[in-house]
N, C-alpha and C. Protein backbone atom coordinates (compact mmCIF):
# COMPACT_ATOMS: atom_id res chain seq x y z
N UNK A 1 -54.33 -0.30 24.03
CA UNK A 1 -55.44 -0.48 23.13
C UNK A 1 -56.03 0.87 22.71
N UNK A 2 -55.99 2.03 23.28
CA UNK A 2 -56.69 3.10 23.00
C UNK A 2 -55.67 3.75 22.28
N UNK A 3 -54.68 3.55 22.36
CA UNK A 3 -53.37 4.56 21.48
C UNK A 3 -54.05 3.91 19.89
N UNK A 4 -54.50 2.66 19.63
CA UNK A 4 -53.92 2.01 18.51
C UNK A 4 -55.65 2.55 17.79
N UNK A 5 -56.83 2.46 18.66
CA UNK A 5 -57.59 3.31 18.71
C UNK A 5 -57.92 4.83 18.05
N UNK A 6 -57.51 5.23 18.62
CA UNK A 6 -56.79 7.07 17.78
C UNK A 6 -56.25 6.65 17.03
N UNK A 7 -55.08 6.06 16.65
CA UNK A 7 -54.20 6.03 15.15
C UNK A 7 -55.15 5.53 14.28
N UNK A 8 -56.25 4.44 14.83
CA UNK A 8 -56.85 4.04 13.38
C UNK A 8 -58.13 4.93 13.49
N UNK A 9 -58.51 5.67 14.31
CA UNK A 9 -59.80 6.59 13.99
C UNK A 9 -59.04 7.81 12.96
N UNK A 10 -58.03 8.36 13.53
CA UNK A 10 -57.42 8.97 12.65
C UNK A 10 -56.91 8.88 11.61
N UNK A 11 -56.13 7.93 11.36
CA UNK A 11 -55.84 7.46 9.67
C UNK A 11 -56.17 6.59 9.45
N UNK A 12 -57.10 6.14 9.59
CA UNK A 12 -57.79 4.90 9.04
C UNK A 12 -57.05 3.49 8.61
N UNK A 13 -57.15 3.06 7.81
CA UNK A 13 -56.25 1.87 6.84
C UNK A 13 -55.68 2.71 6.13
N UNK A 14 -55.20 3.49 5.66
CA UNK A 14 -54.25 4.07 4.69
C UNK A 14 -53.39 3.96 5.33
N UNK A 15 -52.21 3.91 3.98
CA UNK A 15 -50.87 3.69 3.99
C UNK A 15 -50.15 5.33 4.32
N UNK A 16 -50.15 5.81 5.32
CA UNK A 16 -49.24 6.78 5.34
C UNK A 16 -47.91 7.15 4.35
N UNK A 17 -47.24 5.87 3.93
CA UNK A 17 -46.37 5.69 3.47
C UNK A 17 -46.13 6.07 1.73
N UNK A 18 -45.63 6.95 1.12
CA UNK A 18 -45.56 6.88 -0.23
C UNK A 18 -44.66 6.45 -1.13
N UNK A 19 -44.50 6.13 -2.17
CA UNK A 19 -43.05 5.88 -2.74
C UNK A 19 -42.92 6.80 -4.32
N UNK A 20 -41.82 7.55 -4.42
CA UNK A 20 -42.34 8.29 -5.66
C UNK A 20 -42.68 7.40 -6.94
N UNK A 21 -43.10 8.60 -7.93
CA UNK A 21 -43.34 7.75 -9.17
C UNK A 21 -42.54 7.31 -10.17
N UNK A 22 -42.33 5.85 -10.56
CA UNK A 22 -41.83 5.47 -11.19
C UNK A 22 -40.70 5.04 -9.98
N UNK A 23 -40.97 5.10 -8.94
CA UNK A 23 -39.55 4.52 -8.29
C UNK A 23 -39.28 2.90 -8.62
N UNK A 24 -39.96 1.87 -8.85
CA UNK A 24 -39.24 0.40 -9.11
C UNK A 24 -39.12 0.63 -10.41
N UNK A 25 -39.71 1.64 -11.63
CA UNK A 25 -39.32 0.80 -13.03
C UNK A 25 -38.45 1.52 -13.04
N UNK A 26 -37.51 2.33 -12.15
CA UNK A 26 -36.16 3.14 -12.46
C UNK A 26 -35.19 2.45 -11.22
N UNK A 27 -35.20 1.62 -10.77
CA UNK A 27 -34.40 0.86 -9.76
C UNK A 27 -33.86 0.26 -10.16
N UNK A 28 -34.01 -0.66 -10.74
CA UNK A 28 -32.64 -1.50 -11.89
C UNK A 28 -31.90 0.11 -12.17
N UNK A 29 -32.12 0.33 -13.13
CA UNK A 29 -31.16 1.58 -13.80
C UNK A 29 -30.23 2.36 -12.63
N UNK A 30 -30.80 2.90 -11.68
CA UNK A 30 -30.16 3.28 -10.88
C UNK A 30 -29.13 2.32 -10.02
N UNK A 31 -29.53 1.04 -9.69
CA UNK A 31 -28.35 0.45 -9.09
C UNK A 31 -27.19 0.08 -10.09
N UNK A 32 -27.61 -0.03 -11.24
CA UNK A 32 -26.40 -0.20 -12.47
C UNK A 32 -25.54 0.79 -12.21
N UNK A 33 -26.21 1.82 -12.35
CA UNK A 33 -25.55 3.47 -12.52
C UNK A 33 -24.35 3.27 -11.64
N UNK A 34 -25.00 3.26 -10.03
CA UNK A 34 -24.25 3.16 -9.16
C UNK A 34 -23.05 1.64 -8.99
N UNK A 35 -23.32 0.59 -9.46
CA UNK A 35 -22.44 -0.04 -9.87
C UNK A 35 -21.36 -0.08 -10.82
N UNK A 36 -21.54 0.67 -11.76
CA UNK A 36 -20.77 1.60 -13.01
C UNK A 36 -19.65 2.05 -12.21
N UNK A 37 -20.23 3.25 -11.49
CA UNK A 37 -19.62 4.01 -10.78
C UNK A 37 -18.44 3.77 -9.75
N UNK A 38 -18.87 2.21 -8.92
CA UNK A 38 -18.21 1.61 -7.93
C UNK A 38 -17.03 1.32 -8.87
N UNK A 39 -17.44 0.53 -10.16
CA UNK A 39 -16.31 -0.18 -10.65
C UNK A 39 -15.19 0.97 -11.39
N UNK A 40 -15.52 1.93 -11.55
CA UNK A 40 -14.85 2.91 -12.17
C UNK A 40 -13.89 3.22 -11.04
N UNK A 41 -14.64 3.64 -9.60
CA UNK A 41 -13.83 4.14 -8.76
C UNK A 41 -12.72 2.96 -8.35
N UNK A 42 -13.35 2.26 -8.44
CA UNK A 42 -12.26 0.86 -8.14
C UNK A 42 -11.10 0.45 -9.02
N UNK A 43 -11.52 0.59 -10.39
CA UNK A 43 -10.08 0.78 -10.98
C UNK A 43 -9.49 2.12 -11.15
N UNK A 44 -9.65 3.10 -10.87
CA UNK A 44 -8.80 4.73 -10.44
C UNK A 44 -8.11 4.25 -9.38
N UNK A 45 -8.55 3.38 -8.35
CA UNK A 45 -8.22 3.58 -7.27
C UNK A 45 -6.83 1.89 -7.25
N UNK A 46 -7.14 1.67 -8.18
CA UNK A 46 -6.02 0.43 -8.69
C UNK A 46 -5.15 0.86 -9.41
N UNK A 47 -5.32 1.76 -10.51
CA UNK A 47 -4.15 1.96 -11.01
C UNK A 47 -3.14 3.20 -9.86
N UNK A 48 -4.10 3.96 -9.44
CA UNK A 48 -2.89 5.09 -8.14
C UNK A 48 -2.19 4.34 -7.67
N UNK A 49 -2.59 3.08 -7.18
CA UNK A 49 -1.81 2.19 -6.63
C UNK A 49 -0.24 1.85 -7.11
N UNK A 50 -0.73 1.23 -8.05
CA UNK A 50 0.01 0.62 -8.93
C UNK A 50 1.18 2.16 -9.41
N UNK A 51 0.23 3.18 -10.21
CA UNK A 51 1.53 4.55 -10.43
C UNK A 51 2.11 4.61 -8.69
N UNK A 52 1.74 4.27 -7.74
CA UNK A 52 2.59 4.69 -6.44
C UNK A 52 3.68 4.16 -6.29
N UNK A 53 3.41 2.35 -6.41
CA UNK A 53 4.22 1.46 -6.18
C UNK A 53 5.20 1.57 -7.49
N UNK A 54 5.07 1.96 -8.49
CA UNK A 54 6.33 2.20 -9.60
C UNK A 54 7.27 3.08 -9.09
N UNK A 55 6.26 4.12 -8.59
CA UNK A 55 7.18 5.62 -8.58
C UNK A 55 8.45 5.26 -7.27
N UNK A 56 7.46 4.64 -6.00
CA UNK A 56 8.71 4.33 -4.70
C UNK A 56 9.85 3.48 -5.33
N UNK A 57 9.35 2.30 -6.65
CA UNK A 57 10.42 1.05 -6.98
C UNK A 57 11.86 2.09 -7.39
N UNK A 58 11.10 2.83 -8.47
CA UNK A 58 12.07 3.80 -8.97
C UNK A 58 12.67 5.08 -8.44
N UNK A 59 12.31 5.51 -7.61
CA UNK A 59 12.39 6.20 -6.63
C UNK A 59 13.68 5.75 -5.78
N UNK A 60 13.09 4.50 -4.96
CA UNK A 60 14.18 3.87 -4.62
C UNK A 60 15.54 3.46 -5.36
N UNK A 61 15.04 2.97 -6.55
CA UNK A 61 16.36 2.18 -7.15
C UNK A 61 17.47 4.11 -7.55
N UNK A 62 16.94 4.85 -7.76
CA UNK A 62 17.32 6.28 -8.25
C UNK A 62 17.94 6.52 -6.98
N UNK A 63 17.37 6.69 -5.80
CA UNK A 63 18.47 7.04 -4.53
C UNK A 63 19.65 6.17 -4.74
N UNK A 64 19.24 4.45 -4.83
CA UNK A 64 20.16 3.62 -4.10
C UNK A 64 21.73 3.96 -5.09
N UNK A 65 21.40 4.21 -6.39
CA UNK A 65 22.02 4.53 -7.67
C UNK A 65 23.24 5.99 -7.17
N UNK A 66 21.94 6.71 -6.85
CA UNK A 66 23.17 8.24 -6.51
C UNK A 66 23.75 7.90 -4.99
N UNK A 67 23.28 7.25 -3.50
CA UNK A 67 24.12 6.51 -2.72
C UNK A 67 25.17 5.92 -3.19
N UNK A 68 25.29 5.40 -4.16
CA UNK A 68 26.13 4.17 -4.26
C UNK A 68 27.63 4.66 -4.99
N UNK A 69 26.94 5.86 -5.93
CA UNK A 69 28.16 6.54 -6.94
C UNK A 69 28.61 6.80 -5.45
N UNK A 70 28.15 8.27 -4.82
CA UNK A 70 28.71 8.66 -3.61
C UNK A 70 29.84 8.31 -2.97
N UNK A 71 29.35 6.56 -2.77
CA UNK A 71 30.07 6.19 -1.58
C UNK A 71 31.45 5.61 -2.55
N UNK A 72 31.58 5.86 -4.11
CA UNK A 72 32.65 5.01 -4.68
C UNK A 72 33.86 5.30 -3.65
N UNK A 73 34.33 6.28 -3.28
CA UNK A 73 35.73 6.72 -3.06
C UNK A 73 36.38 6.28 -1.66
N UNK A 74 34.81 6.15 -0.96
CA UNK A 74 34.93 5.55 0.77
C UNK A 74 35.61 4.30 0.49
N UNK A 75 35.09 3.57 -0.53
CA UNK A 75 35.96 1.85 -0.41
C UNK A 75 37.14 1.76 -0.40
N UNK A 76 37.99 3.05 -0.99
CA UNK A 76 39.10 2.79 -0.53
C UNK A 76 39.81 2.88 0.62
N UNK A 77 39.21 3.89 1.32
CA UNK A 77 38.84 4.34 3.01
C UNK A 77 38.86 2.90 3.99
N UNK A 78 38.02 2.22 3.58
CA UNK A 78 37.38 1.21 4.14
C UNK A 78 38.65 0.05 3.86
N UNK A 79 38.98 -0.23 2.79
CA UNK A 79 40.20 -1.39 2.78
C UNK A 79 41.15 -0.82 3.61
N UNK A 80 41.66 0.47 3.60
CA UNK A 80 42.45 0.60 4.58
C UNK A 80 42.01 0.83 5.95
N UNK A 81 40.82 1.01 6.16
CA UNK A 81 40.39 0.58 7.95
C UNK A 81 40.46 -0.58 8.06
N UNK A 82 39.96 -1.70 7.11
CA UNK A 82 40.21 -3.01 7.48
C UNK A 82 41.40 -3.14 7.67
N UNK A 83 42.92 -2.81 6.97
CA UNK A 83 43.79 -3.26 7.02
C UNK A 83 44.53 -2.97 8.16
N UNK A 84 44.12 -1.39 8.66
CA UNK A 84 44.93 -1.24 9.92
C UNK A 84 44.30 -1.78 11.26
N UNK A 85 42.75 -2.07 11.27
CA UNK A 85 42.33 -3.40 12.17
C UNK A 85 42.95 -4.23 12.31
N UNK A 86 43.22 -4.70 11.28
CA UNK A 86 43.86 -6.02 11.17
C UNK A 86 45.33 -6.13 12.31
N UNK A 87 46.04 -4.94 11.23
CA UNK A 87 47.53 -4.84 12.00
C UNK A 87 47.30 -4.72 13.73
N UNK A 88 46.11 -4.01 14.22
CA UNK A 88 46.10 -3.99 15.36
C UNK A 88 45.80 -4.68 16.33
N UNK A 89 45.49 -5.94 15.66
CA UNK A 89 44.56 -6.85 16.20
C UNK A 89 45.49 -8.05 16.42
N UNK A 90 46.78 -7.44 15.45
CA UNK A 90 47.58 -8.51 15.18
C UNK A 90 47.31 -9.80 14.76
N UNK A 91 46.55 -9.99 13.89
CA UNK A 91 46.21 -11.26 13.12
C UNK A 91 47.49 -11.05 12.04
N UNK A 92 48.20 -12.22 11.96
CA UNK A 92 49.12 -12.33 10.73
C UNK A 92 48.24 -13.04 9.64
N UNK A 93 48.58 -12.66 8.15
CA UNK A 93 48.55 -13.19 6.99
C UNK A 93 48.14 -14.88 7.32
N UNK A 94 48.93 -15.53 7.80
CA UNK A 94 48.67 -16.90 7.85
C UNK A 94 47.87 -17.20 8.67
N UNK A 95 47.42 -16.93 9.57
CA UNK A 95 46.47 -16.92 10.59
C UNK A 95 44.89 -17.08 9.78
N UNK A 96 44.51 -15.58 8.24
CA UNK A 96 43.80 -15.46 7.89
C UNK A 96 43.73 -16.35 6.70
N UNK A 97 44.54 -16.58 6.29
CA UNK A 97 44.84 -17.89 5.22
C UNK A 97 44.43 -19.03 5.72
N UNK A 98 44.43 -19.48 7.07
CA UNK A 98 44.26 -20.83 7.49
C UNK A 98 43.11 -20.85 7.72
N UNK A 99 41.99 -19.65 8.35
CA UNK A 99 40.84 -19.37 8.61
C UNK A 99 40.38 -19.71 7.65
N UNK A 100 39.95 -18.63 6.31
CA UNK A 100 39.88 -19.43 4.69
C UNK A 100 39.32 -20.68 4.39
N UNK A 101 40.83 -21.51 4.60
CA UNK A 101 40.71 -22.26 4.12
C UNK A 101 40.26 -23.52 4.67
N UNK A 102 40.08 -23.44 6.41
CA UNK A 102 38.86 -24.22 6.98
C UNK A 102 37.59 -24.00 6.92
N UNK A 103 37.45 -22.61 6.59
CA UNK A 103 35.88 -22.23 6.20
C UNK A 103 35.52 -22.76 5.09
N UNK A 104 36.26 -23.18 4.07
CA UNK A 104 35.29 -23.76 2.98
C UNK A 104 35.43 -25.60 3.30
């Protein structure tokens, strides 16, 4: 009771508190401003996106493109690893023919 005492012998009923001038008839305006602003940053921040996700699509499809020339010459590599698997594995021709043609 005596603390509350001193605070009001000392400042009486006044509002300690101030607010500058003109602060509510410029508060609309200012939260616009700053809403402006949000939405601006929000589509900058949509389209980076969007230029990112083009650049990796193409990006990607551009590697998969120069991979792929690359590897033309291996396929022929590769039919003949399959083929000498094969021989080693000793699967005959008809063996793989009959496979075939129960698989479908």
């Amino acid at each position: 009771m005596n603390e509350e005492k001193l605070i009001m012998d000392r400042f009486g009923n006044e509002n300690p508190f101030r607010v500058p001038e003109n602060y509510f008839n410029e508060f609309p305006q200012r939260i616009m401003k700053r809403i402006e602003r949000q939405r601006k940053r929000r589509r900058m921040i949509r389209w980076s996106i969007a230029a990112m996700l083009t650049g990796c699509v193409l990006g990607t499809t551009l590697l998969m493109n120069v991979f792929r020339q690359q590897n033309m010459p291996l396929e022929a590599d590769n039919s003949q690893y399959i083929e000498d698997a094969l021989d080693y594995s000793m699967i005959n021709n008809m063996e793989i023919a009959t496979y075939l043609t129960e698989a479908e």
